[in-house]
Protein backbone atom coordinates (compact mmCIF):
# COMPACT_ATOMS: atom_id res chain seq x y z
CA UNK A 1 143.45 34.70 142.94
CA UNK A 2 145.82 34.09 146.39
CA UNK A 3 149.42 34.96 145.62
CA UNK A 4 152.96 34.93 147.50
CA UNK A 5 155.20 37.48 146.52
CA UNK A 6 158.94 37.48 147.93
CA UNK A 7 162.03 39.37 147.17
CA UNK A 8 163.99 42.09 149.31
CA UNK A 9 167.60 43.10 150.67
CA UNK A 10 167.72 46.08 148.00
CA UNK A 11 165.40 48.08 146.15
CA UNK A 12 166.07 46.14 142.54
CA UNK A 13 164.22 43.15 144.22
CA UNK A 14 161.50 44.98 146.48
CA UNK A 15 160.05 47.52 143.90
CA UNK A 16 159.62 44.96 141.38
CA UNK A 17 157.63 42.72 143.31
CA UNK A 18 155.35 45.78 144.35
CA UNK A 19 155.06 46.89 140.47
CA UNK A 20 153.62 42.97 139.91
CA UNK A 21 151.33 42.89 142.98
CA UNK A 22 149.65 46.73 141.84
CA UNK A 23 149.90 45.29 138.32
CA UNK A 24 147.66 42.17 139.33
CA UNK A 25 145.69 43.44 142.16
CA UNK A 26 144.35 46.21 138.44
CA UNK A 27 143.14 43.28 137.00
CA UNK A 28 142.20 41.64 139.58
CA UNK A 29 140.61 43.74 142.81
CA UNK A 30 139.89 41.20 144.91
CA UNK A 31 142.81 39.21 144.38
CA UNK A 32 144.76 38.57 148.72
CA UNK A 33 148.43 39.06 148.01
CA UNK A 34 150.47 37.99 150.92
CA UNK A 35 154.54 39.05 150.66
CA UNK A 36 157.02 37.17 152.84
CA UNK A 37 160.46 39.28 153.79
CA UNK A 38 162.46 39.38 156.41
CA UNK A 39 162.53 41.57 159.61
CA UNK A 40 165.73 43.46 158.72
CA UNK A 41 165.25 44.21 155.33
CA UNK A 42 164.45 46.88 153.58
CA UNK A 43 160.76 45.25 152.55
CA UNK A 44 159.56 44.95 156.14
CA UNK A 45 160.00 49.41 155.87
CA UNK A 46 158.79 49.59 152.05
CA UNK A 47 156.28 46.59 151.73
CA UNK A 48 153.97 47.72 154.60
CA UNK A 49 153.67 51.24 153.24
CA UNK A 50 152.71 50.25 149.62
CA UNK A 51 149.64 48.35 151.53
CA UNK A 52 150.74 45.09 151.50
CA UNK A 53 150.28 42.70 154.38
CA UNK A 54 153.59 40.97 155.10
CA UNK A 55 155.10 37.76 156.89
CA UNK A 56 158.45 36.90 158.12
CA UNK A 57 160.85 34.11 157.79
CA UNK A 58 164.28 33.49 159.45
CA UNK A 59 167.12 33.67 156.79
CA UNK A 60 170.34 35.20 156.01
CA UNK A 61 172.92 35.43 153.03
CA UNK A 62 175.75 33.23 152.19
CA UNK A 63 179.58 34.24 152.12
CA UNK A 64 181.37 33.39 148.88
CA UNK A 65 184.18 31.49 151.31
CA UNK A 66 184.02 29.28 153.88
CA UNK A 67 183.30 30.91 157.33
CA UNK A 68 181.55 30.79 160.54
CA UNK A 69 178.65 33.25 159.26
CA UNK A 70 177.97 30.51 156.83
CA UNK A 71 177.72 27.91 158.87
CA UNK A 72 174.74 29.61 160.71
CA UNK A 73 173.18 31.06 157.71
CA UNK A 74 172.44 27.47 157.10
CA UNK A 75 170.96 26.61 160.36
CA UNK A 76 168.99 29.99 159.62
CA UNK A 77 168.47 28.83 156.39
CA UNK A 78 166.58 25.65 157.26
CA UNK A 79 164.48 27.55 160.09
CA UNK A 80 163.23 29.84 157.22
CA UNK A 81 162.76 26.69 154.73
CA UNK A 82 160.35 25.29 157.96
CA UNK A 83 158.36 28.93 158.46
CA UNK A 84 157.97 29.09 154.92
CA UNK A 85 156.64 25.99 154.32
CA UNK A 86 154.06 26.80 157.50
CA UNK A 87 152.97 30.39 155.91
CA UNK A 88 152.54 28.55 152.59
CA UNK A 89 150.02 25.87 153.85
CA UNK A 90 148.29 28.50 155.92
CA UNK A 91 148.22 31.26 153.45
CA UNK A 92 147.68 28.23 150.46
CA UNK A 93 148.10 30.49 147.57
CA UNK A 94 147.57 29.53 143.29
CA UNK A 95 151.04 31.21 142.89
CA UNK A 96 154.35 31.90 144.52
CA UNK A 97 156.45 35.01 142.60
CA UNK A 98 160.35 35.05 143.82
CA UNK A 99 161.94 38.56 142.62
CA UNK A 100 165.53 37.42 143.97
CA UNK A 101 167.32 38.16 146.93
CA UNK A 102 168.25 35.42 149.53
CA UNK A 103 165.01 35.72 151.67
CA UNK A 104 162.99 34.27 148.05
CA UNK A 105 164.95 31.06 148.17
CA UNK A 106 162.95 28.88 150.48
CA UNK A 107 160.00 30.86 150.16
CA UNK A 108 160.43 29.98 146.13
CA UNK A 109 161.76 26.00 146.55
CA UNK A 110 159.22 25.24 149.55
CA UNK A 111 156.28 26.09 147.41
CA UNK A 112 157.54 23.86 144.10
CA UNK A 113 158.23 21.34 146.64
CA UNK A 114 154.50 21.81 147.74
CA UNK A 115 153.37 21.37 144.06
CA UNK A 116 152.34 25.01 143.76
CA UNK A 117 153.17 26.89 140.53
CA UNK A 118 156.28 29.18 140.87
CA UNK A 119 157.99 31.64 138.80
CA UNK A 120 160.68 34.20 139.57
CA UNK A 121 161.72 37.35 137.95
CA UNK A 122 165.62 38.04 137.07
CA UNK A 123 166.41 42.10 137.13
CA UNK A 124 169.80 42.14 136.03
CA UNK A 125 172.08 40.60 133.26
CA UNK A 126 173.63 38.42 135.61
CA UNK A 127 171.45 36.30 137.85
CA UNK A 128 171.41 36.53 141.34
CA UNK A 129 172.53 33.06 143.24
CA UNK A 130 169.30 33.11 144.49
CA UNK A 131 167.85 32.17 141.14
CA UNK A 132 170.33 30.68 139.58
CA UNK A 133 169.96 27.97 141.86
CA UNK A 134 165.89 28.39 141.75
CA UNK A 135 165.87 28.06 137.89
CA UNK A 136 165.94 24.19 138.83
CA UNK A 137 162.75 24.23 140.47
CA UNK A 138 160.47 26.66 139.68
CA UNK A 139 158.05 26.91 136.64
CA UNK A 140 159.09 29.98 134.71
CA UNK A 141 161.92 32.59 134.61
CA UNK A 142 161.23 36.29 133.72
CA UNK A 143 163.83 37.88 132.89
CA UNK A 144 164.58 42.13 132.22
CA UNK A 145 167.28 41.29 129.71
CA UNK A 146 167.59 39.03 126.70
CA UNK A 147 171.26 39.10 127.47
CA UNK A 148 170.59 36.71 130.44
CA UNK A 149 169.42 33.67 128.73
CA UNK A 150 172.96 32.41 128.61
CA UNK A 151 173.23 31.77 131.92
CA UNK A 152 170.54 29.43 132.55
CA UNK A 153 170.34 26.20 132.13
CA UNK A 154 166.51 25.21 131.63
CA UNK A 155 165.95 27.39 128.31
CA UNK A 156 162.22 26.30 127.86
CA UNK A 157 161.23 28.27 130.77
CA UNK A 158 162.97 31.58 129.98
CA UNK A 159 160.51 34.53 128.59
CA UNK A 160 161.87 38.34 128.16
CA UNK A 161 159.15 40.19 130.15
CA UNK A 162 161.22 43.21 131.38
CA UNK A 163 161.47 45.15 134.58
CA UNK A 164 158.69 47.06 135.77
CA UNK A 165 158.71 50.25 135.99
CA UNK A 166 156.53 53.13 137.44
CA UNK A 167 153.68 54.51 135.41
CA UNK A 168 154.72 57.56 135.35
CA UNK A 169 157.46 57.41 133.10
CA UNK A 170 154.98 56.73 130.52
CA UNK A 171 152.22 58.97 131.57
CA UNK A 172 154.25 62.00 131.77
CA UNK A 173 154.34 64.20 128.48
CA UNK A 174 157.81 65.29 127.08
CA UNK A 175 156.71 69.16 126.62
CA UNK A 176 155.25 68.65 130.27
CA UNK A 177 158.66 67.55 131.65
CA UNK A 178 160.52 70.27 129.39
CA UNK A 179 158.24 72.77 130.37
CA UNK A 180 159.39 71.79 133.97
CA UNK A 181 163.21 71.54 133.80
CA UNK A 182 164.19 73.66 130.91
CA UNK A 183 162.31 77.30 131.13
CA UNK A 184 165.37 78.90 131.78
CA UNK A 185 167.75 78.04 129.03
CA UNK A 186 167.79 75.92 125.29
CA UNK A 187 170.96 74.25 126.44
CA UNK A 188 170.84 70.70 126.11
CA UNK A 189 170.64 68.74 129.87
CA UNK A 190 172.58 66.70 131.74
CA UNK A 191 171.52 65.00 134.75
CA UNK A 192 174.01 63.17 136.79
CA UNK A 193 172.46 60.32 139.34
CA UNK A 194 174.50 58.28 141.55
CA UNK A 195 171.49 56.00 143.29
CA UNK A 196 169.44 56.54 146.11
CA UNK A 197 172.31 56.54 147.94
CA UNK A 198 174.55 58.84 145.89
CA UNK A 199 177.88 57.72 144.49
CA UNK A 200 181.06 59.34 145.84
CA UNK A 201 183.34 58.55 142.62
CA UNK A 202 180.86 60.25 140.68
CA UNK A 203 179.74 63.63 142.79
CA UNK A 204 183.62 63.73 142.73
CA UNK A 205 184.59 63.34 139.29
CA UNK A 206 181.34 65.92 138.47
CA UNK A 207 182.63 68.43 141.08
CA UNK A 208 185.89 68.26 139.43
CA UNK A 209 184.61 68.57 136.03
CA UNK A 210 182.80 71.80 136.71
CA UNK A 211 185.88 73.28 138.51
CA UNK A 212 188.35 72.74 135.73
CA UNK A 213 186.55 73.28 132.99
CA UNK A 214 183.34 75.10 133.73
CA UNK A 215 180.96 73.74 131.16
CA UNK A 216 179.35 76.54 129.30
CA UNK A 217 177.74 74.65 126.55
CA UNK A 218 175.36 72.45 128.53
CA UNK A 219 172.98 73.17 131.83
CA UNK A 220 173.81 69.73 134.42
CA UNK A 221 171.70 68.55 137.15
CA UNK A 222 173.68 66.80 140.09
CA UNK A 223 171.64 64.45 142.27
CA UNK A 224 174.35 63.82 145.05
CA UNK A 225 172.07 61.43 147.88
CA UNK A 226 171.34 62.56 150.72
CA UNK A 227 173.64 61.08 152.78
CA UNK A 228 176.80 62.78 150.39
CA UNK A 229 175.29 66.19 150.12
CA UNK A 230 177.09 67.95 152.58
CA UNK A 231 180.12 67.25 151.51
CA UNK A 232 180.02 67.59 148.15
CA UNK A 233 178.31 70.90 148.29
CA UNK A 234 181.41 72.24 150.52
CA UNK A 235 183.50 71.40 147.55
CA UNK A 236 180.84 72.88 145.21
CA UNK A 237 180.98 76.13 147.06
CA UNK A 238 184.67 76.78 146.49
CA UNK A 239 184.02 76.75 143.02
CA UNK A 240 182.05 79.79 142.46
CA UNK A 241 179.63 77.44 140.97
CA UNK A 242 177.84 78.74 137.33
CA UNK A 243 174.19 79.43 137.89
CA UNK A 244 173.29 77.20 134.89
CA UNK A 245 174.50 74.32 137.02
CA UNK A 246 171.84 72.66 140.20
CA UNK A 247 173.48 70.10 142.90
CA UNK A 248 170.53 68.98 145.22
CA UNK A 249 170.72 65.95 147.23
CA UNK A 250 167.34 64.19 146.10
CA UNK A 251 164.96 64.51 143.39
CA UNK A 252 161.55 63.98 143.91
CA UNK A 253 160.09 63.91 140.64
CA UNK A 254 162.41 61.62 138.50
CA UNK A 255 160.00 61.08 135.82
CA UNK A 256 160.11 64.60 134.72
CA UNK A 257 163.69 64.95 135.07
CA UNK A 258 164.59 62.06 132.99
CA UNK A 259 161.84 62.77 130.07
CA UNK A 260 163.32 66.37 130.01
CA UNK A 261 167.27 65.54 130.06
CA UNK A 262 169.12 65.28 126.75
CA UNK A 263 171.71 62.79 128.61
CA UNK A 264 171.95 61.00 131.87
CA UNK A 265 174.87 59.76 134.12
CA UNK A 266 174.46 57.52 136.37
CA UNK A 267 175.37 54.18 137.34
CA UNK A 268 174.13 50.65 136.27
CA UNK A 269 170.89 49.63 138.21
CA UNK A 270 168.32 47.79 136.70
CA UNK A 271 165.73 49.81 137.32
CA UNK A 272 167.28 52.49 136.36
CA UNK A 273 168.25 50.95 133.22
CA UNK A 274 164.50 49.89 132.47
CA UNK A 275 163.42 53.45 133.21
CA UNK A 276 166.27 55.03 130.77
CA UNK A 277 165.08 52.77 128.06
CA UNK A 278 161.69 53.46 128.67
CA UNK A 279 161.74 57.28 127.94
CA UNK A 280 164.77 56.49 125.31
CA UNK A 281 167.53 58.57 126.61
CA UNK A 282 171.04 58.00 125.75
CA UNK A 283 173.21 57.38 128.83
CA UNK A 284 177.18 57.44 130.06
CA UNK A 285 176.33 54.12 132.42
CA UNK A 286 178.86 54.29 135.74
CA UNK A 287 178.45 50.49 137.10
CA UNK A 288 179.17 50.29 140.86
CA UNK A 289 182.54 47.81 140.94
CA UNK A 290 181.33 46.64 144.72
CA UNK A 291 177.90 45.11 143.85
CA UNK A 292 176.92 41.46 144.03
CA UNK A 293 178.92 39.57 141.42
CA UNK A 294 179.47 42.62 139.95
CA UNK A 295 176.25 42.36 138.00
CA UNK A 296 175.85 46.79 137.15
CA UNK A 297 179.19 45.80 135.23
CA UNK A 298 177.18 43.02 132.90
CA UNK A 299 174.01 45.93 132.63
CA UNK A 300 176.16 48.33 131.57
CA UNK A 301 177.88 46.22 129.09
CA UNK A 302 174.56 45.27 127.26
CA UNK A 303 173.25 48.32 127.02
CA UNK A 304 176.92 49.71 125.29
CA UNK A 305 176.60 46.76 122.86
CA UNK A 306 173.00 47.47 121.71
CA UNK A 307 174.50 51.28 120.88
CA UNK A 308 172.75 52.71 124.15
CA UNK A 309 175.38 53.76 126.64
CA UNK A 310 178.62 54.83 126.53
CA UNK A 311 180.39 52.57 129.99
CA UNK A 312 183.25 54.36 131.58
CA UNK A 313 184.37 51.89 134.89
CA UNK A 314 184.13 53.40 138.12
CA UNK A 315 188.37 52.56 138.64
CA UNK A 316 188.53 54.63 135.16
CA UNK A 317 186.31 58.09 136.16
CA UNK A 318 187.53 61.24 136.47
CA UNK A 319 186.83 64.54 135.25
CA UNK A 320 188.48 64.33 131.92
CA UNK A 321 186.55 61.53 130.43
CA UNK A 322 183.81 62.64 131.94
CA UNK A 323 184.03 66.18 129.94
CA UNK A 324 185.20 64.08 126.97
CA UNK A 325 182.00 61.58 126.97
CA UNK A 326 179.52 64.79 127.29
CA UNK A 327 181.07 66.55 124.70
CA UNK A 328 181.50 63.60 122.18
CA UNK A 329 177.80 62.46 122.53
CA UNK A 330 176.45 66.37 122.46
CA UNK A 331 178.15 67.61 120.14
CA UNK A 332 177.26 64.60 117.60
CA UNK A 333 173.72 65.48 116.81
CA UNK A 334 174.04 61.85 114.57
CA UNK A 335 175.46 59.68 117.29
CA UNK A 336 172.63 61.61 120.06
CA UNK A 337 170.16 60.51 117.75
CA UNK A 338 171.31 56.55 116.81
CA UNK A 339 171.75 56.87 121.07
CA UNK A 340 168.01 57.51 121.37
CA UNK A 341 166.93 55.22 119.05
CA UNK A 342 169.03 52.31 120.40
CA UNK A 343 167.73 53.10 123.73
CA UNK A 344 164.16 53.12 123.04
CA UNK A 345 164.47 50.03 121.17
CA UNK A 346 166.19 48.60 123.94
CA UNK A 347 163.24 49.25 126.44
CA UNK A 348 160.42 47.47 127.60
CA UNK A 349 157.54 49.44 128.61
CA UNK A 350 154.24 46.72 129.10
CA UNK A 351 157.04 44.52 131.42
CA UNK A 352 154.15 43.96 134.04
CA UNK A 353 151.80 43.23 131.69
CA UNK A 354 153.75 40.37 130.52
CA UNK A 355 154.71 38.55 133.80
CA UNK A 356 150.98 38.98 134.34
CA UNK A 357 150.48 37.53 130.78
CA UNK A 358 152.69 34.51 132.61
CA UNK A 359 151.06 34.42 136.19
CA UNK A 360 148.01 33.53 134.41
CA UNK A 361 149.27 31.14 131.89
CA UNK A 362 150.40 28.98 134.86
CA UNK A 363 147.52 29.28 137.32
CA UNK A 364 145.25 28.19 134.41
């Protein structure tokens, strides 16, 4: 089996496309996957060191107005369309995966054009341009959410795979991730994430949570990012900051944390949301208002429809929701529980499996 894989820009595309290539190159060892980024994205950093060999193509994203970047984007644009096609021919693989981002466009439409079977994956609610405009062309959309369907257009090539997710949210044990995080105290546990990159609204909203009304009734873990630690931990330190309470800047074992939390804040990601439902964890979901087409907004959303997540909007955080949200869902052992449930039933956990399941439905 010779497959493309291309998605990058941000994390939600690139770590996806790695879960698919580990997932296929397990059932299939001698299987040449060849991903195509670009040069300044985060994939030509993250690719490489999962052991993937890599390609580059010329190509930049679009402006929602009219400007000058746009008109060489699309001079870029059609040099990329050319170096794809070239890879393509050279590399001649039975598949081409897209898992969004602008850099999978040509790489995506060059190889339908070439009459080689294509499908793309979909992350969030709210499709990416990218594959909104792909969904014309390629063979089969995977999408993370049911909620998606609605927006697009060719139905019969829609399936609900899921996002993947790492293995070890499903290989690690509950007592071993308790036994980890809680062998201090029985108080229920609150982790607070804002991204890899941190979130100021929401260190800032935590730090004046714990300084107005220092929590007694809970133990909370604050991830701030590394690049907000600093500061938030010079505010922290005015506080005279309850032991019970950790604010670190990264956390290295995530699958532990999340199994052993009772509740988790954080904001709207789709990986993150895939992982949450995965272990079944009730959430207070913090979408990011500044993210392409706002899409955290529409994964948030879903998962407060299905019962999962309570949403509070970034413009609306501050510490007195905050306190109110923790309290309301801990205190309710009933609505904790109907949280759980709804999350769990919400997840996918076999989502590689499936766009496997699809890979080799079309290559056959």
């Amino acid at each position: 089996m010779r497959v493309i894989l291309s998605g990058g820009g941000t994390g939600g595309h690139i770590y996806p496309a790695i879960a698919i290539a580990n997932k296929i190159k397990e059932k299939n060892p001698s299987a040449e996957i060849l991903f195509i980024g670009t040069e300044k994205g985060m994939e030509s950093d993250i690719v490489p060191k999962s052991g993937y060999e890599m390609k580059f193509i010329t190509v930049s994203y679009l402006k929602r107005k009219i400007s000058f970047h746009n008109i060489k984007s699309a001079g870029m644009l059609l040099k990329g369309i050319i170096e794809a096609r070239s890879i393509i021919k050279k590399f001649n693989p039975d598949i081409v995966i897209g898992t969004g981002g602008f850099v999978c466009g040509p790489v995506v439409y060059m190889a339908s054009k070439l009459g080689i079977k294509t499908i793309i994956h979909e992350q969030n609610v709210f499709p990416g341009l990218t594959n909104r405009i792909l969904n014309k062309y390629v063979d089969k959309v995977a999408l993370s959410f049911k909620d998606a369907e609605k927006y697009f257009k060719n139905k019969q090539k829609l399936v609900v795979t899921g996002n993947p997710i790492r293995e070890d949210f499903l290989r690690i044990t509950d007592e071993e991730a308790i036994k980890k995080y809680k062998t201090e105290s029985n108080l229920p546990l609150v982790l607070v994430v804002g991204g890899s990159g941190g979130a100021f609204k929401i260190n800032d909203s935590v730090v004046n949570m714990l300084k107005k009304y220092k929590p007694k009734d809970f133990k909370l873990i604050l991830v701030t990012g590394k690049r907000l630690y600093e500061n938030t931990i010079k505010n922290i330190n005015k506080l005279d900051l309850d032991n019970r309470h950790e604010v670190i800047p990264y956390i290295n074992d995530m699958p532990y944390a999340l199994k052993a939390c009772d509740l988790i804040i954080c904001s709207a990601g789709a990986i993150t949301i895939a992982e949450i439902t995965a272990v079944g964890k009730p959430a207070i979901l913090i979408p990011k208002s500044h993210t392409a087409e706002n899409h955290q907004e529409y994964n948030a959303n879903a998962m407060g429809d299905k019962g999962a997540a309570e949403v509070i909007k970034e413009n609306k955080l501050n510490e007195e929701i905050l306190i109110q949200k923790i309290e309301e869902i801990l205190k309710n052992k009933n609505k904790l529980k109907i949280m759980k449930t709804c999350s769990k039933e919400a997840g996918i956990v076999n989502a590689a499996d499936r766009i496997y399941i699809e890979i080799k439905k079309l290559i056959k």
